[in-house]
N, C-alpha and C. Protein backbone atom coordinates (compact mmCIF):
# COMPACT_ATOMS: atom_id res chain seq x y z
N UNK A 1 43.17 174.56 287.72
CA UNK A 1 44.40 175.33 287.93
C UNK A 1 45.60 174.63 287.26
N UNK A 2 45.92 173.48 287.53
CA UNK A 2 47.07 172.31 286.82
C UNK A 2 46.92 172.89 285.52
N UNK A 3 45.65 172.68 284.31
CA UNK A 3 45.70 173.02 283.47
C UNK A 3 45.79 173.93 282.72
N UNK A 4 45.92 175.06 283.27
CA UNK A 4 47.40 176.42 283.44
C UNK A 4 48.49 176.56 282.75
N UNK A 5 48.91 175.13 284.27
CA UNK A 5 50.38 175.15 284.05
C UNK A 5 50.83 173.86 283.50
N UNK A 6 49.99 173.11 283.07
CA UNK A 6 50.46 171.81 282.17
C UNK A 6 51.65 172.32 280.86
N UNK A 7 50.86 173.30 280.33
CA UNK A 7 52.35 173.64 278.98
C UNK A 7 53.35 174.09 279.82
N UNK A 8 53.82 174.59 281.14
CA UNK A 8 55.01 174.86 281.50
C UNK A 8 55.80 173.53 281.93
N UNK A 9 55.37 172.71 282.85
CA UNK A 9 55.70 171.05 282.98
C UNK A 9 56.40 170.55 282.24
N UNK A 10 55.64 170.70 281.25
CA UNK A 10 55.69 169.46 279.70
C UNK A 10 57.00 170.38 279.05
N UNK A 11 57.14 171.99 278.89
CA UNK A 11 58.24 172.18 278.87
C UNK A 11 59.85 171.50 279.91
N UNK A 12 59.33 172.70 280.81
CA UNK A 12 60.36 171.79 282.02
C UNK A 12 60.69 170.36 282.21
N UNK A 13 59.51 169.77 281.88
CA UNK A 13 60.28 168.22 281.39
C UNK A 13 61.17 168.25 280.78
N UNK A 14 60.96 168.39 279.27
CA UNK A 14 61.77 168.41 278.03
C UNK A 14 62.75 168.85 277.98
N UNK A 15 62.72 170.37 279.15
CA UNK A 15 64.45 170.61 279.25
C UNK A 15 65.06 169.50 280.31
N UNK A 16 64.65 169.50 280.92
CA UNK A 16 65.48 168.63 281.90
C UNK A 16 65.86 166.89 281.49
N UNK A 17 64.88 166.48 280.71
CA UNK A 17 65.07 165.24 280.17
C UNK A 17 65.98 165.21 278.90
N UNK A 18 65.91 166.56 277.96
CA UNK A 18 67.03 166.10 276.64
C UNK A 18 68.62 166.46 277.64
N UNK A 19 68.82 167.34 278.46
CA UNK A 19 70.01 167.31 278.71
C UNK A 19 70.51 165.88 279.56
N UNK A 20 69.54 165.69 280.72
CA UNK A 20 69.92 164.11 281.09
C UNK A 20 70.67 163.34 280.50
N UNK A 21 69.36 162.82 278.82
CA UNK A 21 69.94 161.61 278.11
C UNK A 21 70.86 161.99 277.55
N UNK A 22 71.45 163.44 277.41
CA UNK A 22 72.68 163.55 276.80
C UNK A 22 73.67 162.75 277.51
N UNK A 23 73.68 163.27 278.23
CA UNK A 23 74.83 162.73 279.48
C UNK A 23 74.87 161.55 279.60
N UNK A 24 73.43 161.23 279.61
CA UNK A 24 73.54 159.34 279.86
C UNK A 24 74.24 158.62 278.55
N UNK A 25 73.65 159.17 277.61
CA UNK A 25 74.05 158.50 276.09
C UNK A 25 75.77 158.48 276.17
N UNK A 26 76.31 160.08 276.75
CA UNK A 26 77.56 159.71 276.76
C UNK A 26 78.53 159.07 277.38
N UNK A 27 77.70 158.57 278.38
CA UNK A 27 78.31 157.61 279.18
C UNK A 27 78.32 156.19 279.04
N UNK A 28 77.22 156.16 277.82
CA UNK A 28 76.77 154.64 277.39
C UNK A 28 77.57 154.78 276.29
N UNK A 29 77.44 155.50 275.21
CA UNK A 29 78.51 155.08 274.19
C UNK A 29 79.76 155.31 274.16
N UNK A 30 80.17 156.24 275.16
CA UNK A 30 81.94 156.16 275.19
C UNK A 30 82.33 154.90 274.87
N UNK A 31 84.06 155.48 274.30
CA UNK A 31 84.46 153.98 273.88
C UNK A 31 85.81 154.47 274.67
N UNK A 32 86.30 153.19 275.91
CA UNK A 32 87.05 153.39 276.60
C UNK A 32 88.35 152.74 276.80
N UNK A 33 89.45 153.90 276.24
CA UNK A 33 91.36 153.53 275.66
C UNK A 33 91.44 152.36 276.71
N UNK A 34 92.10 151.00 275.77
CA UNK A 34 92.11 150.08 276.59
C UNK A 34 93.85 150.25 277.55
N UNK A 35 94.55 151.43 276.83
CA UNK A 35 95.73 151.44 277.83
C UNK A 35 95.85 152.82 277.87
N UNK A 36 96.04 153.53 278.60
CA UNK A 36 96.72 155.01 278.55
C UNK A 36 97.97 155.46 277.92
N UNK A 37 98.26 156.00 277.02
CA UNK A 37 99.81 156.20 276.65
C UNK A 37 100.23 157.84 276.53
N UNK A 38 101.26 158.05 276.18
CA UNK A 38 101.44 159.51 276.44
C UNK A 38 101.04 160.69 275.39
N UNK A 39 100.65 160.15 274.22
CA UNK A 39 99.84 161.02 273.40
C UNK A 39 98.72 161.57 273.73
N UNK A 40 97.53 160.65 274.81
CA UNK A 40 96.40 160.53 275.33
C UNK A 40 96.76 161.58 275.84
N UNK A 41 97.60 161.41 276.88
CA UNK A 41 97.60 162.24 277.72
C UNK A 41 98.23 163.48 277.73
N UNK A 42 98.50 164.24 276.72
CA UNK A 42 98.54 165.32 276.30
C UNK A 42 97.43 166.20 276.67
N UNK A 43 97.21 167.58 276.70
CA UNK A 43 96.12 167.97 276.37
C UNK A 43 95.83 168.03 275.52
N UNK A 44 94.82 168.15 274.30
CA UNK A 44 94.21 168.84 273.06
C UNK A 44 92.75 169.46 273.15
N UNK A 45 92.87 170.90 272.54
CA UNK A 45 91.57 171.81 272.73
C UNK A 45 92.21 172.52 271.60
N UNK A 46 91.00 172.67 271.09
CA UNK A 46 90.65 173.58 269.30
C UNK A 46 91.82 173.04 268.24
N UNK A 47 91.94 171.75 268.62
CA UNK A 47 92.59 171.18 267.37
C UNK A 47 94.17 171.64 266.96
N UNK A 48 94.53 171.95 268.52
CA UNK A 48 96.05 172.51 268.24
C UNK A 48 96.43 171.94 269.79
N UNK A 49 97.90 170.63 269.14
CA UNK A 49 98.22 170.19 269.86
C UNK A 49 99.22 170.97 270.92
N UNK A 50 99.43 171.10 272.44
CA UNK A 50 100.31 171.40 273.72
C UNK A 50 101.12 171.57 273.11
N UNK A 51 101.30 169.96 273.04
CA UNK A 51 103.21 169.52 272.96
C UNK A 51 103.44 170.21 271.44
N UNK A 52 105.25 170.67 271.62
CA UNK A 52 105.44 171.21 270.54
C UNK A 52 106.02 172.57 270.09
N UNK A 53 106.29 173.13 268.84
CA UNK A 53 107.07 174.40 269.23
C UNK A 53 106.12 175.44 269.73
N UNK A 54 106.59 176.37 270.53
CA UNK A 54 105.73 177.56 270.84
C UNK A 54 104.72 178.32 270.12
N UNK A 55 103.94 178.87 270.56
CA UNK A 55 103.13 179.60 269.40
C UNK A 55 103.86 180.60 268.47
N UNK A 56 103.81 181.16 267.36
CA UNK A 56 104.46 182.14 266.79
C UNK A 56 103.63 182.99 267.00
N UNK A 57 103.96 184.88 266.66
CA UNK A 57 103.44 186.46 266.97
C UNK A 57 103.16 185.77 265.26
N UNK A 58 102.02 186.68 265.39
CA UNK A 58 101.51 187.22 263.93
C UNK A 58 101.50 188.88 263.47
N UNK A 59 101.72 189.43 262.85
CA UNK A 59 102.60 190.18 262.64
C UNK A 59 101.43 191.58 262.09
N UNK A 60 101.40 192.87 262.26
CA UNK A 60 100.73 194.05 262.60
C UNK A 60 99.57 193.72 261.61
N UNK A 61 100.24 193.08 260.24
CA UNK A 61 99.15 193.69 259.35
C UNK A 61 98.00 192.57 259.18
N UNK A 62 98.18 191.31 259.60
CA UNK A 62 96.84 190.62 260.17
C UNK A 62 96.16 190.66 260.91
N UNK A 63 96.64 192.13 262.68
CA UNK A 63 95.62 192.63 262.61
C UNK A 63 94.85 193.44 262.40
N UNK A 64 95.82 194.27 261.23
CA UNK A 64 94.69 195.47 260.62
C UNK A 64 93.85 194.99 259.70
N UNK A 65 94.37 194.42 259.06
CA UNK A 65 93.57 193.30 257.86
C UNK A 65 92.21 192.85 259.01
N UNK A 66 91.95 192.17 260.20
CA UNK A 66 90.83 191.55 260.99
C UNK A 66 90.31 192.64 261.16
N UNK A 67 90.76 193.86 261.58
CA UNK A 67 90.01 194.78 262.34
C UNK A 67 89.26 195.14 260.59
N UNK A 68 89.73 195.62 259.95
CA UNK A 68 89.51 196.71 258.84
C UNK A 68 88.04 195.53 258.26
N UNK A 69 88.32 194.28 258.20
CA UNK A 69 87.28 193.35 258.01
C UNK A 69 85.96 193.85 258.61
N UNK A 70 85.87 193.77 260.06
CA UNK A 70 85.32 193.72 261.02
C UNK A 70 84.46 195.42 261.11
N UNK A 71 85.10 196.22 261.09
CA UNK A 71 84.34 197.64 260.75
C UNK A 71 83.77 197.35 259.11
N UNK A 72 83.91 197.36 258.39
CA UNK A 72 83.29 197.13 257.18
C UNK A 72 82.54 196.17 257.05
N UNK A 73 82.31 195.50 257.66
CA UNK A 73 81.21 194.13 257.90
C UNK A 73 80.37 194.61 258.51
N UNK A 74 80.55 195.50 259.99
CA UNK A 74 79.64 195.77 260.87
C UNK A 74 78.86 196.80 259.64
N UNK A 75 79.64 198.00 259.04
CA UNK A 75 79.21 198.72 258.64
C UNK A 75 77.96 198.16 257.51
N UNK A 76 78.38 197.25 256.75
CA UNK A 76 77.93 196.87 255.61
C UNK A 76 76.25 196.37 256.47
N UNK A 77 76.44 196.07 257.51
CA UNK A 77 75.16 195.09 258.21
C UNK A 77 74.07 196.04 258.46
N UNK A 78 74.85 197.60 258.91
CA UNK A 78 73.24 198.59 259.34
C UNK A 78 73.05 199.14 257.73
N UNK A 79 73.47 198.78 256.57
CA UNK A 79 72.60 198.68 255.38
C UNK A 79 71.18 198.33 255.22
N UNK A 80 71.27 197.05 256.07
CA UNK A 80 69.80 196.57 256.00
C UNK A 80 68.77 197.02 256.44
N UNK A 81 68.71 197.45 257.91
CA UNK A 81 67.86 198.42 258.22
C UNK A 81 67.44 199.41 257.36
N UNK A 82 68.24 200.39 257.06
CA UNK A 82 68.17 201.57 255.94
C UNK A 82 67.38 201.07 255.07
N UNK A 83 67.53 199.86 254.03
CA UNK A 83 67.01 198.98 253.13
C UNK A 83 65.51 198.63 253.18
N UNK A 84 65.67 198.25 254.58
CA UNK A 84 63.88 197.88 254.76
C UNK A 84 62.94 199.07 254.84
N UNK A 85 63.35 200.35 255.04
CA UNK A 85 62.58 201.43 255.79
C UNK A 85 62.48 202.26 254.36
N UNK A 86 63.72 202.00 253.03
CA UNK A 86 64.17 202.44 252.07
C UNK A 86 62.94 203.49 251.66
N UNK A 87 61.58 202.53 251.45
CA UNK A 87 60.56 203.08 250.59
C UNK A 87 59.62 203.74 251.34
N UNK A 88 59.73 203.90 252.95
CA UNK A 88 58.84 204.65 253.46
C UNK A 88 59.66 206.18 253.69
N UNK A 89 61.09 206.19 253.45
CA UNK A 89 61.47 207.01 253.82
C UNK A 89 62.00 207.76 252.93
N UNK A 90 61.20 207.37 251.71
CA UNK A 90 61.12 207.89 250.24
C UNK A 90 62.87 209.03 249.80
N UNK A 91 62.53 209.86 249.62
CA UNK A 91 64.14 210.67 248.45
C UNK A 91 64.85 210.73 249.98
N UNK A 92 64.75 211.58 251.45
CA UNK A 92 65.41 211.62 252.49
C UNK A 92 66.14 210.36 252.73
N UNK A 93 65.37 209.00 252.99
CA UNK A 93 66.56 207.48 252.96
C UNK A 93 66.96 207.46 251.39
N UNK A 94 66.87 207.71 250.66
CA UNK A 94 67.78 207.27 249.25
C UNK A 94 69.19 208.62 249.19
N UNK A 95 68.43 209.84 249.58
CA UNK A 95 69.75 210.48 250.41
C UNK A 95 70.76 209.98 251.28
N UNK A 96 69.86 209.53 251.97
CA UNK A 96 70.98 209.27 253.48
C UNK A 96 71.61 207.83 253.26
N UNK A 97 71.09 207.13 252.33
CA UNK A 97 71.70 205.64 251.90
C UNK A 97 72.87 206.00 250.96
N UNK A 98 72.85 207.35 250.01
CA UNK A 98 74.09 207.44 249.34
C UNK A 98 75.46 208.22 250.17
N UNK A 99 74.62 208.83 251.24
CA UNK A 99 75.47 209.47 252.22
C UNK A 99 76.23 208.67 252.74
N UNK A 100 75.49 207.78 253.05
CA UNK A 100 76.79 206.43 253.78
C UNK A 100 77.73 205.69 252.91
N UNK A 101 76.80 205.41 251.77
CA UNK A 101 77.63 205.06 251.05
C UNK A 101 79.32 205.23 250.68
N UNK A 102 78.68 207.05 250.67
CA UNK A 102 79.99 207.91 250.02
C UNK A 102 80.97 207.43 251.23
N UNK A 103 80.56 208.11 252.80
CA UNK A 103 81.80 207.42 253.82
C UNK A 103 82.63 206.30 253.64
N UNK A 104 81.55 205.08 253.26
CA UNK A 104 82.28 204.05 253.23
C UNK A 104 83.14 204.36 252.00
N UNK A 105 83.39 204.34 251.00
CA UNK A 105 83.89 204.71 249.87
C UNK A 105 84.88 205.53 250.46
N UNK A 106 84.94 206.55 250.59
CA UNK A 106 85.88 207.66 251.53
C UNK A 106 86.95 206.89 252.16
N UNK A 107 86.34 205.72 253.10
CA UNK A 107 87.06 205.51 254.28
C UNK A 107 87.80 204.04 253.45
N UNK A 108 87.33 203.34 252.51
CA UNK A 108 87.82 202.24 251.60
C UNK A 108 88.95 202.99 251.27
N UNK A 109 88.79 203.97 249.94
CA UNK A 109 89.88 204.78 249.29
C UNK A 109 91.06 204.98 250.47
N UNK A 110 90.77 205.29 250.93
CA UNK A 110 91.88 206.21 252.69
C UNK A 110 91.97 204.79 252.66
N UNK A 111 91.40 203.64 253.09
CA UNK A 111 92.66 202.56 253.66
C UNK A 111 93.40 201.98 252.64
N UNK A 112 92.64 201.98 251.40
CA UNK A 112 93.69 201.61 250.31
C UNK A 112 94.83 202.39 250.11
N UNK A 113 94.67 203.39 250.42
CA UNK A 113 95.81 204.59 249.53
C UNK A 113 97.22 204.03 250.85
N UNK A 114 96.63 204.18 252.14
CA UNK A 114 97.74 203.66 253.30
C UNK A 114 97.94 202.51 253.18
N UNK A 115 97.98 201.46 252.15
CA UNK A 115 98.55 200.64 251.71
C UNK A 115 98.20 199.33 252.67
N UNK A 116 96.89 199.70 253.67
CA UNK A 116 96.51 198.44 254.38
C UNK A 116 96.43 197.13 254.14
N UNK A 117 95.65 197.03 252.68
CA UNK A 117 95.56 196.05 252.07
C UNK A 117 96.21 195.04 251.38
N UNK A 118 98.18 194.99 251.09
CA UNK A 118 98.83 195.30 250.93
C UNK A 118 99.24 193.96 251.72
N UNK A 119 99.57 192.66 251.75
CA UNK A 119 99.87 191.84 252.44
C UNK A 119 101.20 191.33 252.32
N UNK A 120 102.02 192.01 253.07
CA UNK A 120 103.88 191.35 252.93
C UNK A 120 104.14 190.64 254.23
């Protein structure tokens, strides 16, 4: 019966032992400020210091610029699917692959013409 469940163990070890020595390692190699001073003790997270002037607004068209990215990326990604199925789904997917196409094209032209792209 054990020998069952020996490959689950030997997993469950392995998780439980690499996170351990993480922890341990970081407790062994820390290297520890021999005085505290007030820079330390700042906060810092994602590389942008507290202290300091306020954050600034970023302004409409960086985030149409992210969004307009972000739909055309997603869009560009269910290409692939279409792509793989391309040759079983013979002239109907080489239809329906220029069909999308054209949208995207459609919907490019339309954000160019509204001057989205357009960075002042």
């Amino acid at each position: 019966m054990l020998h069952n469940w020996l490959p689950f163990l030997i997993y469950g070890g392995f998780a439980l032992a690499i996170p351990a020595s993480m922890i341990v390692a970081s407790f062994v190699f820390a290297q520890r400020p021999a005085k505290r001073t007030r820079a330390r003790a700042i906060p810092f997270e994602s590389g942008v210091s507290r202290g300091g002037l306020p954050p600034q607004r970023f302004t409409i068209s960086f985030y149409l610029t992210a969004m307009l990215f972000i739909v055309f990326d997603i869009e560009i990604v269910f290409l692939y699917p279409l792509a793989v199925v391309l040759h079983q789904l013979a002239w109907f997917g080489f239809l329906e692959l220029l069909f999308f196409v054209a949208i995207l094209v459609v919907a490019y032209v339309y954000v160019w013409r509204k001057g989205a792209f357009e960075w002042q």
